[in-house]
C-alpha atoms as a PDB file:
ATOM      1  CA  UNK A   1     -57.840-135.765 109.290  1.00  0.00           C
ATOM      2  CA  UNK A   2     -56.328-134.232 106.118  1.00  0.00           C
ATOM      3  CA  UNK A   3     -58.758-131.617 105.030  1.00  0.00           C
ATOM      4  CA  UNK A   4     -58.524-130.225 108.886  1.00  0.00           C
ATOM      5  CA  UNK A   5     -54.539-130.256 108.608  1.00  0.00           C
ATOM      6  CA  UNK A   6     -54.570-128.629 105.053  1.00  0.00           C
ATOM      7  CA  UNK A   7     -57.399-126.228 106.372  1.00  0.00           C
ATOM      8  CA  UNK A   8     -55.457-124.996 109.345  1.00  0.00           C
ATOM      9  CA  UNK A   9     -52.097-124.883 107.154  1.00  0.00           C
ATOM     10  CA  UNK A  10     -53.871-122.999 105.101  1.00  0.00           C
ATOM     11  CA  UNK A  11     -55.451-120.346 107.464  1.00  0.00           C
ATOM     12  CA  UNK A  12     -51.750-120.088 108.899  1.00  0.00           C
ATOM     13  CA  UNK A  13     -50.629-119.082 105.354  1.00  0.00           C
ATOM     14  CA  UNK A  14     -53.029-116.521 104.849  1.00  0.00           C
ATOM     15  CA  UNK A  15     -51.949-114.637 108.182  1.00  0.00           C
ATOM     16  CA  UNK A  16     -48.488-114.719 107.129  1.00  0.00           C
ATOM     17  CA  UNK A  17     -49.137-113.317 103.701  1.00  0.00           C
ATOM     18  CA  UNK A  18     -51.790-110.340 105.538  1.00  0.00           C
ATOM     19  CA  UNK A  19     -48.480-109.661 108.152  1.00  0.00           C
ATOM     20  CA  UNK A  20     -46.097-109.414 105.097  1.00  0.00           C
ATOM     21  CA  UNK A  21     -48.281-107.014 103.489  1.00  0.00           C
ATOM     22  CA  UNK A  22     -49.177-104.889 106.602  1.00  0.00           C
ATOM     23  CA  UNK A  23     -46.990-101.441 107.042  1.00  0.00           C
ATOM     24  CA  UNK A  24     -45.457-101.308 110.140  1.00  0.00           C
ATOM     25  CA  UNK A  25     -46.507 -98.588 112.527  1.00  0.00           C
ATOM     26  CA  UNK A  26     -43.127 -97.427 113.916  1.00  0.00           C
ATOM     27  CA  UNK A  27     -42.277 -96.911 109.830  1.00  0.00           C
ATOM     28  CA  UNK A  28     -41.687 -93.517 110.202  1.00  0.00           C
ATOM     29  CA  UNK A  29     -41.530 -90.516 112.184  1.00  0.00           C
ATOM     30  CA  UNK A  30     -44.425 -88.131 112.601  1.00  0.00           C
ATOM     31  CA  UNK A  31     -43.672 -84.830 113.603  1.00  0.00           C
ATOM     32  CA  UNK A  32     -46.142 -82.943 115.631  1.00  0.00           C
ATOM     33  CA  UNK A  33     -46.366 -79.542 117.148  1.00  0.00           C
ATOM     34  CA  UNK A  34     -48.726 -78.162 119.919  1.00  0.00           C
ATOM     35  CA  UNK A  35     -49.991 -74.632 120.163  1.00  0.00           C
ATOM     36  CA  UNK A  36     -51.582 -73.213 123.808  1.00  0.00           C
ATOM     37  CA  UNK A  37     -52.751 -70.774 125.986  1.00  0.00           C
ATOM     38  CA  UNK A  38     -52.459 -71.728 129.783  1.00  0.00           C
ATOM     39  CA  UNK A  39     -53.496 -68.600 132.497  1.00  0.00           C
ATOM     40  CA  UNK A  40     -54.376 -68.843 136.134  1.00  0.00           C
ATOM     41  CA  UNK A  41     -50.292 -69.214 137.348  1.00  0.00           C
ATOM     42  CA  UNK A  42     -49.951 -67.156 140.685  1.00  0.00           C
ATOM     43  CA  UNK A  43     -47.205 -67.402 143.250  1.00  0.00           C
ATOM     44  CA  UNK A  44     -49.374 -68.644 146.365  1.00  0.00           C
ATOM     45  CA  UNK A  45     -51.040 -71.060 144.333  1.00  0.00           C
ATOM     46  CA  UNK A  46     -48.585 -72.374 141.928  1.00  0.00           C
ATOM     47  CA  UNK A  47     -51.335 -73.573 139.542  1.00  0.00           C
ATOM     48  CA  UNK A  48     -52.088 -72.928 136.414  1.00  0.00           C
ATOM     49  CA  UNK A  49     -54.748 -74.849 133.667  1.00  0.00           C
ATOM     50  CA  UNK A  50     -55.219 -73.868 129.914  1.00  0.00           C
ATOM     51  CA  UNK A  51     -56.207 -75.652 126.644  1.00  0.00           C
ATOM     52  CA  UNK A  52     -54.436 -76.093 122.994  1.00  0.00           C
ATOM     53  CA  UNK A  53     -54.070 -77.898 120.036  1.00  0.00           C
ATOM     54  CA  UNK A  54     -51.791 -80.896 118.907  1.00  0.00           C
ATOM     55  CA  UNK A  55     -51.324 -80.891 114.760  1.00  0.00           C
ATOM     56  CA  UNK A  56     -49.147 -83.535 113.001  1.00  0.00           C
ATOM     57  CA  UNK A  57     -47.409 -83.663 109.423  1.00  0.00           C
ATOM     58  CA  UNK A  58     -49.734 -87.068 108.742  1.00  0.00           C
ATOM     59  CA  UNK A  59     -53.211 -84.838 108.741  1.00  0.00           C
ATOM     60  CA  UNK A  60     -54.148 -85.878 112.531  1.00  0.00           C
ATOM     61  CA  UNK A  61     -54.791 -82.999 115.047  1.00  0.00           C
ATOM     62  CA  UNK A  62     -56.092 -83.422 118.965  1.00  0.00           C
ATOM     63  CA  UNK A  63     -57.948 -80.880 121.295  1.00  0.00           C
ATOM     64  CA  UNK A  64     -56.485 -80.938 124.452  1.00  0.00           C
ATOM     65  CA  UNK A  65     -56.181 -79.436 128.174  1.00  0.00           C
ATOM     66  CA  UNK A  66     -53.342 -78.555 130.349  1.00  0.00           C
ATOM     67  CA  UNK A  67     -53.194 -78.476 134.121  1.00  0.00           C
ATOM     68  CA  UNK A  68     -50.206 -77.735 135.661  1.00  0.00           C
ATOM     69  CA  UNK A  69     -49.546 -77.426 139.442  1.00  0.00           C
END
């Protein structure tokens, strides 16, 4: 029964060592702006739908769509 004991202590010491080294993902804050165009808003309706774009300081960017009602 040793080599499964020292095999299983070892497996739980190489997760430890790969969560010590991983960088947290709430590390720090990301700041991200979105720019739009939304058209269709009328009084009877109240709706409106449009599309933009979401850019961040870390590089990422997202297409997206807007409905609002």
């Amino acid at each position: 029964m040793k080599p499964v004991w020292i095999g299983g202590v070892a497996s739980v010491a190489m997760m430890v060592s790969l969560f010590a080294l991983a960088q947290p993902a709430w590390g720090g804050s990301t700041k991200c702006t979105m720019k739009y165009s939304l058209a269709g808003w009328s009084a009877g309706y109240s709706t409106a739908s449009g599309s933009g774009t979401v850019k961040c300081d870390n590089g990422q960017s997202a297409r997206v769509s807007l409905q609002a009602s």
